[in-house]
N, C-alpha and C. Protein backbone atom coordinates (compact mmCIF):
# COMPACT_ATOMS: atom_id res chain seq x y z
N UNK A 1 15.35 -15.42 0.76
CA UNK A 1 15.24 -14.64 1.99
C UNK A 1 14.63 -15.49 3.10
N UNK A 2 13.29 -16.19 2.50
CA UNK A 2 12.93 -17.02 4.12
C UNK A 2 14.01 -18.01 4.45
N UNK A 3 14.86 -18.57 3.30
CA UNK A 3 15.34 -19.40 3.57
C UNK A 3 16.39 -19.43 4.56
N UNK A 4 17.16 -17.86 4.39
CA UNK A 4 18.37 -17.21 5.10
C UNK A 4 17.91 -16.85 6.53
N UNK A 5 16.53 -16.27 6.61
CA UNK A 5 15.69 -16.28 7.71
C UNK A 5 15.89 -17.24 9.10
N UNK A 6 15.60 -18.25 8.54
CA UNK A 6 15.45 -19.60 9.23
C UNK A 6 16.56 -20.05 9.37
N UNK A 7 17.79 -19.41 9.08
CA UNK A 7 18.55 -20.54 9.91
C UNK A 7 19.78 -21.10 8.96
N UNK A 8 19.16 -21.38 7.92
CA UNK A 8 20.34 -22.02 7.23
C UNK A 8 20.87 -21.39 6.23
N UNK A 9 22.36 -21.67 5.81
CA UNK A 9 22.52 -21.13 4.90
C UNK A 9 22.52 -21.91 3.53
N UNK A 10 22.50 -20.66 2.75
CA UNK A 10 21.59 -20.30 1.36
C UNK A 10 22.68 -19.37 0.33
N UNK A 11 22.23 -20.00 -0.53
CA UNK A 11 22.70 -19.03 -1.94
C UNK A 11 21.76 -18.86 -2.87
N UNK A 12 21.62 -18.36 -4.17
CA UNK A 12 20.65 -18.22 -5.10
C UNK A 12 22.05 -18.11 -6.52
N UNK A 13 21.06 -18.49 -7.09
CA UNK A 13 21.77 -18.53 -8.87
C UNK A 13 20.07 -18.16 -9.51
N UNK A 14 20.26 -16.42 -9.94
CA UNK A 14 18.89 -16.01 -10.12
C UNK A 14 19.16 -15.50 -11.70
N UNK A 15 18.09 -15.01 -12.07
CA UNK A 15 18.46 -14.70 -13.45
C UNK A 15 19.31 -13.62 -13.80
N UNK A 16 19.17 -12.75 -12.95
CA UNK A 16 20.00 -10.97 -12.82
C UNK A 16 20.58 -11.35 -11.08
N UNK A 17 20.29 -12.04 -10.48
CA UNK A 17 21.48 -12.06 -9.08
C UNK A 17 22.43 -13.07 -9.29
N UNK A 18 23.23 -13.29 -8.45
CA UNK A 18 23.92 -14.59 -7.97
C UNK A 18 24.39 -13.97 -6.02
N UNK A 19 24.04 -14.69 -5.50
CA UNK A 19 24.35 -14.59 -4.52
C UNK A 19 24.92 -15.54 -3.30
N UNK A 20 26.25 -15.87 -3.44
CA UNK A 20 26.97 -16.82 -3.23
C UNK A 20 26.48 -17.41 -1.51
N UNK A 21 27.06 -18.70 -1.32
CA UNK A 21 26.64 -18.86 0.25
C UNK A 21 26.93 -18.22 1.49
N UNK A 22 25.05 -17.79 1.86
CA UNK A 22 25.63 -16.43 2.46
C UNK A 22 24.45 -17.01 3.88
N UNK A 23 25.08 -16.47 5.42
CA UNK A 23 24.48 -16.51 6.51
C UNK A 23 23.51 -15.19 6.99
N UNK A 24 22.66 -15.27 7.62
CA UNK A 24 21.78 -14.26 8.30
C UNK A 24 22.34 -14.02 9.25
N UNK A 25 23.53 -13.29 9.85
CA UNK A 25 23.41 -12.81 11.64
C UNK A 25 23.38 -11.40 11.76
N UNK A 26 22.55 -11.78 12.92
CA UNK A 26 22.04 -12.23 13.67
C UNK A 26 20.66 -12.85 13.21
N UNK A 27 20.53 -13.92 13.88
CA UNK A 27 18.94 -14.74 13.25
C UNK A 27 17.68 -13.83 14.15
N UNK A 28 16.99 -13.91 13.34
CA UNK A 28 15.70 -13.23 13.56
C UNK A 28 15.05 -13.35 14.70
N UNK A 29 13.89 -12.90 15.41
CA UNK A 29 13.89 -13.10 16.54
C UNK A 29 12.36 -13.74 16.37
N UNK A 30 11.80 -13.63 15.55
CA UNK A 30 10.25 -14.16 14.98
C UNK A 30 10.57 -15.70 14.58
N UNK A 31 10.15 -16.72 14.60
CA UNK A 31 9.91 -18.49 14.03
C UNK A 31 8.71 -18.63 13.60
N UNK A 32 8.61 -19.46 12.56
CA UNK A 32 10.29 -19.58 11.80
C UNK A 32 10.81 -18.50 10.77
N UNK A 33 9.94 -17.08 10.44
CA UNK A 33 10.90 -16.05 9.84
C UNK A 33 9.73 -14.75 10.32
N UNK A 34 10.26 -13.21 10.07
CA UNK A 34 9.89 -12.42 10.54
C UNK A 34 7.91 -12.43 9.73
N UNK A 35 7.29 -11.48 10.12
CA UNK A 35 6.14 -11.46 9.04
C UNK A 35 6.75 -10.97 7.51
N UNK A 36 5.59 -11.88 7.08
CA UNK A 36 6.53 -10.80 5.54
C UNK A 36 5.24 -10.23 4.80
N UNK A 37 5.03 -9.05 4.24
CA UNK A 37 4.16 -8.21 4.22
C UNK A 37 4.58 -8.07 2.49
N UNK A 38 3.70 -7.97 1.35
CA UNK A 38 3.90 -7.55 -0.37
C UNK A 38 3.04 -6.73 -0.55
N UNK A 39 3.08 -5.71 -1.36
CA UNK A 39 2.05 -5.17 -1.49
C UNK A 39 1.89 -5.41 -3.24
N UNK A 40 0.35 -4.90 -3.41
CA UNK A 40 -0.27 -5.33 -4.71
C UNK A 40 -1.49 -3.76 -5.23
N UNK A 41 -1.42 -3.57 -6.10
CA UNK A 41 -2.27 -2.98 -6.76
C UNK A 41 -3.32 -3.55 -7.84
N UNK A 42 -3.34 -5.00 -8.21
CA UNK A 42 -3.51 -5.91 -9.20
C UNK A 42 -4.23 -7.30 -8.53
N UNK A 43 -5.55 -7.23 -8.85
CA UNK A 43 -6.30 -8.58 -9.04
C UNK A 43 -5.53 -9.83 -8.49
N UNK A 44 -4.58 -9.95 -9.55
CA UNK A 44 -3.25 -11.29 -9.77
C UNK A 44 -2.46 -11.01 -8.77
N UNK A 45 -2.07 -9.99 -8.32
CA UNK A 45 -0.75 -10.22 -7.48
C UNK A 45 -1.67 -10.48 -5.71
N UNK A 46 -3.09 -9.88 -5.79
CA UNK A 46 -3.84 -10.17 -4.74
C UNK A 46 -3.77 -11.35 -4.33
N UNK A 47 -3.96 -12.26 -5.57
CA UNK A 47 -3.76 -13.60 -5.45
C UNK A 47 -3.00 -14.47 -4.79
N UNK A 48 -1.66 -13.91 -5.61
CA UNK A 48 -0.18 -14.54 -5.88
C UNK A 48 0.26 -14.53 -4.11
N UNK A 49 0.15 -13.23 -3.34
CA UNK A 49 0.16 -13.09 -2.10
C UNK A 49 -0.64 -13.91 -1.19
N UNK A 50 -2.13 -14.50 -1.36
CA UNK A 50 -2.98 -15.28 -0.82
C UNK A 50 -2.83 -16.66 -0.68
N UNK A 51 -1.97 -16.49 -1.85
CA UNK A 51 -1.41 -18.83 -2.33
C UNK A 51 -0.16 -18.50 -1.50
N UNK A 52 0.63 -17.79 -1.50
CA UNK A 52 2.04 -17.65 -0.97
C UNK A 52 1.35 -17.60 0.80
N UNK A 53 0.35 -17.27 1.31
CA UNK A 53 0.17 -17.43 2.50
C UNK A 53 0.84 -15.91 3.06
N UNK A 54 1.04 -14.78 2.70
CA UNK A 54 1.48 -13.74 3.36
C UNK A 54 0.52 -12.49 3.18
N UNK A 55 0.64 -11.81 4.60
CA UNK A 55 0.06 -10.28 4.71
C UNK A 55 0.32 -9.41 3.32
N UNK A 56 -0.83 -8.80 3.28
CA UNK A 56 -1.40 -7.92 2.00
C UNK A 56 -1.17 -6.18 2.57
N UNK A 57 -0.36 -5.55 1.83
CA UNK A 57 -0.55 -3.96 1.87
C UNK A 57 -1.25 -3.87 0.26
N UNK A 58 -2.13 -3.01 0.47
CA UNK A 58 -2.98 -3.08 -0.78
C UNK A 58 -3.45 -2.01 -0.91
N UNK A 59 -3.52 -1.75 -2.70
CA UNK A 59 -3.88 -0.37 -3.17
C UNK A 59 -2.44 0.83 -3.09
N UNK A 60 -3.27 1.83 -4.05
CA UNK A 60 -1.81 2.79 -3.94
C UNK A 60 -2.39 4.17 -3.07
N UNK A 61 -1.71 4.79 -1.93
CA UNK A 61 -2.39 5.84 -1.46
C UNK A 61 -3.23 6.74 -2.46
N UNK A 62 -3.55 7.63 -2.25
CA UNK A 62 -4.40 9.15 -3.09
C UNK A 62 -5.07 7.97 -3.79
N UNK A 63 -5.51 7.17 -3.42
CA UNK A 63 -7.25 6.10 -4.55
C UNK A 63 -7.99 6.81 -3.69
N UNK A 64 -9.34 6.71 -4.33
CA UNK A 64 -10.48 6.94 -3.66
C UNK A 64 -10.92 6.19 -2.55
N UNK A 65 -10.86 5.91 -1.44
CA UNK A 65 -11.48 5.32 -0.64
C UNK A 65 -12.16 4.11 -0.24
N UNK A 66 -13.52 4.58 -1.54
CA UNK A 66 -14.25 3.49 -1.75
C UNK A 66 -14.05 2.53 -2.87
N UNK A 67 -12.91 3.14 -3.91
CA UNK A 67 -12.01 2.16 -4.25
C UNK A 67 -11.24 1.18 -3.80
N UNK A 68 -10.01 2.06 -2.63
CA UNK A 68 -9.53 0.53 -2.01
C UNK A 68 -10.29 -0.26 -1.66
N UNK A 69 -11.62 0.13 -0.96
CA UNK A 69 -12.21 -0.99 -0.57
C UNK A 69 -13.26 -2.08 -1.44
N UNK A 70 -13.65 -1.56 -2.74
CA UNK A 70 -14.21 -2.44 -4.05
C UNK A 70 -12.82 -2.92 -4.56
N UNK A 71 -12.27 -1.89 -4.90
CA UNK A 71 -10.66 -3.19 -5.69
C UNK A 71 -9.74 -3.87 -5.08
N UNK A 72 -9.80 -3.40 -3.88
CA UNK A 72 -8.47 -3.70 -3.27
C UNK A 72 -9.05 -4.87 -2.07
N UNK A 73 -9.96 -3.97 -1.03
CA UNK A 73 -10.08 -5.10 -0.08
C UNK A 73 -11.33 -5.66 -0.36
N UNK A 74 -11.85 -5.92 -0.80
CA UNK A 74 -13.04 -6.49 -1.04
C UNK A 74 -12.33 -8.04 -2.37
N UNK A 75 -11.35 -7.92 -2.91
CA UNK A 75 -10.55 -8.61 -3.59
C UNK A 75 -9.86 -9.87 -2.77
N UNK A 76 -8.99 -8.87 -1.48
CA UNK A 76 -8.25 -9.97 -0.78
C UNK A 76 -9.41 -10.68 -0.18
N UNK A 77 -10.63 -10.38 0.62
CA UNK A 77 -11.54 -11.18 1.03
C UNK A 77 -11.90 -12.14 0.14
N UNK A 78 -12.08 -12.17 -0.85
CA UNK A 78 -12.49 -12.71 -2.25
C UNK A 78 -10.96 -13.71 -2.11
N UNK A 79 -10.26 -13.42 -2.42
CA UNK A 79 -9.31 -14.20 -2.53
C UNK A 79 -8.92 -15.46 -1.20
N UNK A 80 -9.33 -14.71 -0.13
CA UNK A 80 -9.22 -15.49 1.18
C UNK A 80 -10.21 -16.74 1.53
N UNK A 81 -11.32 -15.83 1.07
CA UNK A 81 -12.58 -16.97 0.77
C UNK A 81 -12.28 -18.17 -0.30
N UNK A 82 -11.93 -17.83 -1.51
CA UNK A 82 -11.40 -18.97 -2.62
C UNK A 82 -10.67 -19.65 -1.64
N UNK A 83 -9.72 -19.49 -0.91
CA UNK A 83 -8.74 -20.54 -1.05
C UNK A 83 -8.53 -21.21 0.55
N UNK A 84 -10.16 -20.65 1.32
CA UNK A 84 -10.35 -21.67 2.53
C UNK A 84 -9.03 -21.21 3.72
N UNK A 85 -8.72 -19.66 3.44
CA UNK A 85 -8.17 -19.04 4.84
C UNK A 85 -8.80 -18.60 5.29
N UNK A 86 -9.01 -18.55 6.57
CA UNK A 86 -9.83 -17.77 7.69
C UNK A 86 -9.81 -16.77 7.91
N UNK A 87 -10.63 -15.63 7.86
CA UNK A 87 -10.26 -14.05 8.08
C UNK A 87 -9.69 -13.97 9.71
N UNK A 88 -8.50 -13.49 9.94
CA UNK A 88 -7.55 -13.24 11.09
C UNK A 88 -6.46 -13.73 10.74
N UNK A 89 -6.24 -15.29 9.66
CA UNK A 89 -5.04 -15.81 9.85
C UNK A 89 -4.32 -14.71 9.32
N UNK A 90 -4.21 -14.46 8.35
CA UNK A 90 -3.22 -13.41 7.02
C UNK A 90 -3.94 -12.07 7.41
N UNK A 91 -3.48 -10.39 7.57
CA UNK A 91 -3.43 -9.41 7.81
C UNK A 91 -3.58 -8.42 6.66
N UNK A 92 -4.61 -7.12 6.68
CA UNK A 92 -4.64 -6.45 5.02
C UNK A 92 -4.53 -5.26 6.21
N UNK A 93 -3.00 -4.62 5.26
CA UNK A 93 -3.15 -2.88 5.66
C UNK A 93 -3.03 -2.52 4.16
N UNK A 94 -3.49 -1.33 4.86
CA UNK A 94 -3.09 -0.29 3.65
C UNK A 94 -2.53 1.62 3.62
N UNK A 95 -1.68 1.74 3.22
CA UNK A 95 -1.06 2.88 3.36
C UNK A 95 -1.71 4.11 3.15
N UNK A 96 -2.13 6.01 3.53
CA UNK A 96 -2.48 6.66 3.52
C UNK A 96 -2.23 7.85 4.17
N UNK A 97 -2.02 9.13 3.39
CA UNK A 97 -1.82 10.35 4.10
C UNK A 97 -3.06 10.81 5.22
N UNK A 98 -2.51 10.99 5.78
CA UNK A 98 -3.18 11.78 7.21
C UNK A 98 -3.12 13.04 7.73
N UNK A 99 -3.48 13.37 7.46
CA UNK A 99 -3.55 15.31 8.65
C UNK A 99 -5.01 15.23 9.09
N UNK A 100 -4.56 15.60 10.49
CA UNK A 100 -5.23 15.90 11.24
C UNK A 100 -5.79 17.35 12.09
N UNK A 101 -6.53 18.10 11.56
CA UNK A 101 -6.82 19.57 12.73
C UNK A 101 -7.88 19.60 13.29
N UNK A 102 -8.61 20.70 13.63
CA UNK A 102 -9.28 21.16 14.76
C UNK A 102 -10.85 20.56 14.01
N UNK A 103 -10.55 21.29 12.84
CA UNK A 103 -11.51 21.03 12.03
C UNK A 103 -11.21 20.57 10.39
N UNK A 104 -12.13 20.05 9.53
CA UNK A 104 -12.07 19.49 8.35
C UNK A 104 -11.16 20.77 7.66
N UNK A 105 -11.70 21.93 7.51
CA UNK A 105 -11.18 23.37 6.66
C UNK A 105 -9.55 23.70 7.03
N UNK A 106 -9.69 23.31 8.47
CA UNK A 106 -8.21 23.94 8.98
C UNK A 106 -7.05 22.78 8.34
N UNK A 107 -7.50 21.67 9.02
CA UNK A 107 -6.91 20.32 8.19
C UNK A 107 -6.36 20.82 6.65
N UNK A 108 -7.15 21.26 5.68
CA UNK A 108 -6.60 21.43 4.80
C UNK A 108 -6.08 22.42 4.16
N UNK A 109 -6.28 23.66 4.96
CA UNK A 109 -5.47 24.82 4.89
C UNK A 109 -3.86 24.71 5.06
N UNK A 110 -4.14 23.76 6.45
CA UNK A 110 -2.78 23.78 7.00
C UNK A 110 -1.70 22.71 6.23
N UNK A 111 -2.34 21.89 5.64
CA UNK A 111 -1.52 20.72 4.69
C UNK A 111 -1.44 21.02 3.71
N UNK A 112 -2.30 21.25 2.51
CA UNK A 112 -2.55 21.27 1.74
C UNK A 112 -1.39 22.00 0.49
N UNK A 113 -0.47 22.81 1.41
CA UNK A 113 0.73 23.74 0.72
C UNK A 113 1.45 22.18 0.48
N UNK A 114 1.84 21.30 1.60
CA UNK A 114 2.95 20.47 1.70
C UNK A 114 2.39 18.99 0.84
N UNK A 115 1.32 19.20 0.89
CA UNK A 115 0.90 17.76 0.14
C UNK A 115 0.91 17.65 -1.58
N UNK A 116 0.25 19.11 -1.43
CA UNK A 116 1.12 19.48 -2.80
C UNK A 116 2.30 19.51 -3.38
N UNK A 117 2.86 19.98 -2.66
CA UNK A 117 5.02 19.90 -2.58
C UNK A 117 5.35 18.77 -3.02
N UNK A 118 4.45 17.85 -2.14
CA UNK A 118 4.80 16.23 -1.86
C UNK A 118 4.41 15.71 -3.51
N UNK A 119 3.52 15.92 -3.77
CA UNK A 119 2.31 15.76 -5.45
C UNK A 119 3.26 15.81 -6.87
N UNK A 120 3.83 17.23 -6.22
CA UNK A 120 4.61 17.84 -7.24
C UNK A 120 6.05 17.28 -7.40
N UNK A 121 6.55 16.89 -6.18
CA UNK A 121 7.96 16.33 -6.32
C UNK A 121 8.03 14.72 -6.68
N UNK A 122 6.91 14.37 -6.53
CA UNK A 122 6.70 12.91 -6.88
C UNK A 122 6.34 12.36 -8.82
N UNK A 123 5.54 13.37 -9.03
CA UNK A 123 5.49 13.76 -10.22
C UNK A 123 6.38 13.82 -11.28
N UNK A 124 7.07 14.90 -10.46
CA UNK A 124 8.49 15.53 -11.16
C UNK A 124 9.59 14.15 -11.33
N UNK A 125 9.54 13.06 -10.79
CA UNK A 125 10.58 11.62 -10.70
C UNK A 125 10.13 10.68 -11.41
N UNK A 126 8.22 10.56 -11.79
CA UNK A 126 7.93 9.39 -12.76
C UNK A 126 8.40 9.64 -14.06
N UNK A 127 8.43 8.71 -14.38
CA UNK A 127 8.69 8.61 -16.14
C UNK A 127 7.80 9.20 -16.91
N UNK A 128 7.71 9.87 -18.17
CA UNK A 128 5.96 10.41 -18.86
C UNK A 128 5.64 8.92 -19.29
N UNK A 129 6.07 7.65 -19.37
CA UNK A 129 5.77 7.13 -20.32
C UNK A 129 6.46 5.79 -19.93
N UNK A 130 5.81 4.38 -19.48
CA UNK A 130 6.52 3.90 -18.88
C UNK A 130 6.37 2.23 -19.56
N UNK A 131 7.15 1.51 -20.11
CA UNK A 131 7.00 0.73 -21.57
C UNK A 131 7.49 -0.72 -20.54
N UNK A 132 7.11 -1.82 -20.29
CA UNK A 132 7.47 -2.68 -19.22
C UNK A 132 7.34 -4.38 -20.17
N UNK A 133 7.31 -3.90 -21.64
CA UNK A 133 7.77 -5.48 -22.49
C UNK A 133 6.16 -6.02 -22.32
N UNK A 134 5.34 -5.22 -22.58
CA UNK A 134 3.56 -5.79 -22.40
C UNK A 134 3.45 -6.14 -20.98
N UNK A 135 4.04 -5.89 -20.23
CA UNK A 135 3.62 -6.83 -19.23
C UNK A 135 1.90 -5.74 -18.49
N UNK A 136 1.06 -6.52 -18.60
CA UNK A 136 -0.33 -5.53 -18.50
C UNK A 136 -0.49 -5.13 -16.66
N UNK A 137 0.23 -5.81 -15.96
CA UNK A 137 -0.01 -5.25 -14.52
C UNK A 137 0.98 -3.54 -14.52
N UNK A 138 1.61 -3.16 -15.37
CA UNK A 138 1.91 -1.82 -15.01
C UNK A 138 1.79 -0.81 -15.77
N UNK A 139 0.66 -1.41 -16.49
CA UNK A 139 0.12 -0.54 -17.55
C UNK A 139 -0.45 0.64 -16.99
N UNK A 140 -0.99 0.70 -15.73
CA UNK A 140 -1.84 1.73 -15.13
C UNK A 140 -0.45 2.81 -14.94
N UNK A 141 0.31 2.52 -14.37
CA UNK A 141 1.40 3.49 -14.38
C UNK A 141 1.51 4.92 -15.38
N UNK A 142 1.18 4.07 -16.51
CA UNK A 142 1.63 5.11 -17.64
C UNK A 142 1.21 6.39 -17.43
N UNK A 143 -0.46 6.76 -16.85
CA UNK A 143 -0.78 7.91 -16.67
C UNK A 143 -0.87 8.45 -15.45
N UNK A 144 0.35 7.62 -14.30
CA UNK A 144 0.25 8.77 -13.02
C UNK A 144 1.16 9.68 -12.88
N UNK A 145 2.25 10.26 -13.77
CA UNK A 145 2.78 11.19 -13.67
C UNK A 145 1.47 12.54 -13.88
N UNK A 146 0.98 12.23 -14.90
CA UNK A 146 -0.73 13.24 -14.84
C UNK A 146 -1.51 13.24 -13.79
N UNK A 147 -1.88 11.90 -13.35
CA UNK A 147 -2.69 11.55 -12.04
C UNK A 147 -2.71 12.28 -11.13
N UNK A 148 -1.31 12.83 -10.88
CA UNK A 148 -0.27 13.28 -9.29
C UNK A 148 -0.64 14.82 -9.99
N UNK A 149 -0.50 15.32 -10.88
CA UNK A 149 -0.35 16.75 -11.18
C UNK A 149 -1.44 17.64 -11.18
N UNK A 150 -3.02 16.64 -11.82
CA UNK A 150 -3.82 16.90 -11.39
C UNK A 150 -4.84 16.76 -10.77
N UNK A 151 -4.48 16.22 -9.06
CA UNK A 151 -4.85 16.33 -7.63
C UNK A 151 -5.60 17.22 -7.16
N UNK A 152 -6.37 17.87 -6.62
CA UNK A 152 -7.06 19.00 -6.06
C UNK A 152 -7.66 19.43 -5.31
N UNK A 153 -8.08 20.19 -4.89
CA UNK A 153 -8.94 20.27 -3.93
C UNK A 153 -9.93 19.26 -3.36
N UNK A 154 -11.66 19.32 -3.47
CA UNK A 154 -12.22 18.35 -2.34
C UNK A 154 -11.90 16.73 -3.33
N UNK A 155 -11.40 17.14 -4.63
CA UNK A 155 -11.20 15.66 -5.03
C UNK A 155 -9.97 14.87 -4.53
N UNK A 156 -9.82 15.74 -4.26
CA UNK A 156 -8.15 15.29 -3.39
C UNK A 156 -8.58 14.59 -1.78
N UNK A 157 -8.98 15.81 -1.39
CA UNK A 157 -8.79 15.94 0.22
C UNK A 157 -10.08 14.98 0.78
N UNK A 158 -11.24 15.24 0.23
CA UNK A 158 -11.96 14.65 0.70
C UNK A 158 -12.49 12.98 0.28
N UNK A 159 -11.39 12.68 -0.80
CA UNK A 159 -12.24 11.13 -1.30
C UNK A 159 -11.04 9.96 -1.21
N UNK A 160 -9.58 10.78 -1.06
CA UNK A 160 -8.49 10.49 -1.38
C UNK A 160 -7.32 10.56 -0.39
N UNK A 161 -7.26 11.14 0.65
CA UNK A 161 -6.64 11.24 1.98
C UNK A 161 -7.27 11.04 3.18
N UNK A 162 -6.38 11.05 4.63
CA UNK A 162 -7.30 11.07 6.04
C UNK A 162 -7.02 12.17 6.38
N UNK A 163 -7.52 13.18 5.53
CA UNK A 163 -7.68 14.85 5.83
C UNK A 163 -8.56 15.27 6.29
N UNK A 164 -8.96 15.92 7.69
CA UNK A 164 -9.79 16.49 8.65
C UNK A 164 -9.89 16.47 9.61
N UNK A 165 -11.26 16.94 10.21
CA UNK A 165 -11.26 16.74 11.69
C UNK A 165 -11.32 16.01 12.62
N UNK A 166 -10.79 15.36 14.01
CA UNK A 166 -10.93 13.68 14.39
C UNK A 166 -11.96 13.34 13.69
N UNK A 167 -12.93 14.11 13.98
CA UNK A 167 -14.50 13.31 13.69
C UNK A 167 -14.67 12.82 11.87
N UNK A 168 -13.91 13.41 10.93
CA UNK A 168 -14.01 13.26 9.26
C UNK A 168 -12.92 11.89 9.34
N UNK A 169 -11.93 12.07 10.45
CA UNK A 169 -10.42 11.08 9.64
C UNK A 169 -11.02 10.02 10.46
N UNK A 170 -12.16 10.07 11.74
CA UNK A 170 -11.96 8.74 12.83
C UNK A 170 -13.25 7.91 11.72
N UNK A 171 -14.20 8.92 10.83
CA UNK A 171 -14.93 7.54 9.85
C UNK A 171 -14.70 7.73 9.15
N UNK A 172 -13.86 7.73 8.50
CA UNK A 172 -13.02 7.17 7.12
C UNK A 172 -12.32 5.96 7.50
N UNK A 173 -11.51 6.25 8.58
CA UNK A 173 -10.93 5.20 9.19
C UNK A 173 -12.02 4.10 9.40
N UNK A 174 -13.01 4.45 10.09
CA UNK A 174 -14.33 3.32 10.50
C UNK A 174 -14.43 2.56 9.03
N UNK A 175 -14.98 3.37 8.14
CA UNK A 175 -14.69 2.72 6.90
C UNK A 175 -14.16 1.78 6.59
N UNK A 176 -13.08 1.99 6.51
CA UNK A 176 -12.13 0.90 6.14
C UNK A 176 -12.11 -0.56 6.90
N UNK A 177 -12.35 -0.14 7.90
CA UNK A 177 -12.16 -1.17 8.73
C UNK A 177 -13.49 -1.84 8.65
N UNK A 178 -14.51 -1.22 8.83
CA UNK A 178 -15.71 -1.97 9.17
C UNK A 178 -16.56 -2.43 7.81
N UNK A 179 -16.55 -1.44 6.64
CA UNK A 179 -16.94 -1.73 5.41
C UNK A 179 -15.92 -2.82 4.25
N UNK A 180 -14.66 -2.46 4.78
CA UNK A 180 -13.49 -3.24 4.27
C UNK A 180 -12.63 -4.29 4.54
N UNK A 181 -12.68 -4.76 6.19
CA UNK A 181 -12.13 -5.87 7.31
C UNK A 181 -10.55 -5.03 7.05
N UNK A 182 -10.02 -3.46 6.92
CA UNK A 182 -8.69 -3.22 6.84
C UNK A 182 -8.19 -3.75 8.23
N UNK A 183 -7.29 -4.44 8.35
CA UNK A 183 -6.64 -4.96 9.54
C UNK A 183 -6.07 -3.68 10.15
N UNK A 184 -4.64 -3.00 9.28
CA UNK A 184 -3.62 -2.40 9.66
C UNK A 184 -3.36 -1.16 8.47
N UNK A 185 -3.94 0.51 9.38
CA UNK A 185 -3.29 1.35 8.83
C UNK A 185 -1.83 2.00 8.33
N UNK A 186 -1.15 1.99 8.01
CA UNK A 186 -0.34 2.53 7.87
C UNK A 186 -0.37 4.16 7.30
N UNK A 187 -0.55 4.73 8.64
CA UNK A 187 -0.63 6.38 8.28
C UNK A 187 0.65 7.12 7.85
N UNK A 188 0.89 7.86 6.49
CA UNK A 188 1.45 8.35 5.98
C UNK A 188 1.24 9.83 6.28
N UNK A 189 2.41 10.27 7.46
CA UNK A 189 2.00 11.34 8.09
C UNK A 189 3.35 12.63 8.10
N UNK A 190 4.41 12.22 7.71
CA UNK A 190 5.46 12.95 6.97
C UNK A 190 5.97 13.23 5.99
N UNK A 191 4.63 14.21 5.14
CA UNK A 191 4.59 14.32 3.86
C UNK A 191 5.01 15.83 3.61
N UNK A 192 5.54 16.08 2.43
CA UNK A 192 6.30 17.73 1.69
C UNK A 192 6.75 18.08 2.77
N UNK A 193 6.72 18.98 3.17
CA UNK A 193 8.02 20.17 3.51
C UNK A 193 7.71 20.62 4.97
């Protein structure tokens, strides 16, 4: 892909692709290729993204909070520091539901039907049971079809989303950013029904 990016053309002979010599047009408008952004849930792939030199989306939404920011961003810093990048060069967002009301209560009155919807239909598509040849980075998988089902109230709303009032979602947000260096939110704001 960077390679097709930039300009020239490229093929691959991959283990499950083949993709014969093939051009990018129109060429990109970013040099020498667009940003390229991976995301990671895993120690190792924190890494793998940090040596590769590219922006971090990190963590899986509905974590606790102060999780993303002990596992997740407190990791890529860790990782940025090892390997003598400067905090600004490379970028950490991270993805998260948002509702916003008048107040914290209304916030979740008023969502709380659809986020569920959202919980439940997501649920309803994982596997019970998800077998990946040992490989130990997707071992956590196995138990979020449960994870998603049983979601709930303030364990949900309040440790696990940007559910509330400006004043609850604007420091959570502070959070992140100021306890965590999160660069870039990505608010997840068209959720269930």
């Amino acid at each position: 892909i960077l390679r097709a990016w930039t300009g020239e053309q490229t093929s691959l002979e991959g283990r499950f692709w083949k993709i014969p010599e093939i051009e990018v047009v129109p060429k990109p408008l970013q040099q020498p290729t667009p940003p390229v952004w991976i995301t990671a849930t895993s120690a190792s792939t924190i890494a793998m993204i940090a040596d590769r030199g590219f922006h971090a989306l990190l963590g899986s939404y509905l974590t606790p909070l102060t999780e993303i920011k002990e596992s997740f961003l407190d990791e890529w810093e860790r990782a940025l520091v090892e390997r003598g990048i400067p905090r600004g060069r490379l970028a950490v967002g991270h993805n998260q539901h948002v509702y916003v009301a008048e107040t914290d209560e209304k916030a979740v009155e008023e969502c709380e039907e659809h986020l569920k919807w959202y919980l439940k239909t997501v649920s309803s598509v994982c596997p019970k049971t998800i077998v990946v040849n040992g490989i130990p980075q997707y071992a956590e998988y196995g138990g979020f079809r449960e994870y998603l089902a049983n979601l709930d109230g303030d364990f949900l709303f309040k440790e696990r989303t940007l559910v509330g009032s400006p004043e609850t979602v604007i420091e959570k947000i502070r959070y992140l950013r100021d306890e965590g260096n999160l660069d870039v939110l990505v608010p997840f704001m068209n959720f269930g029904t």
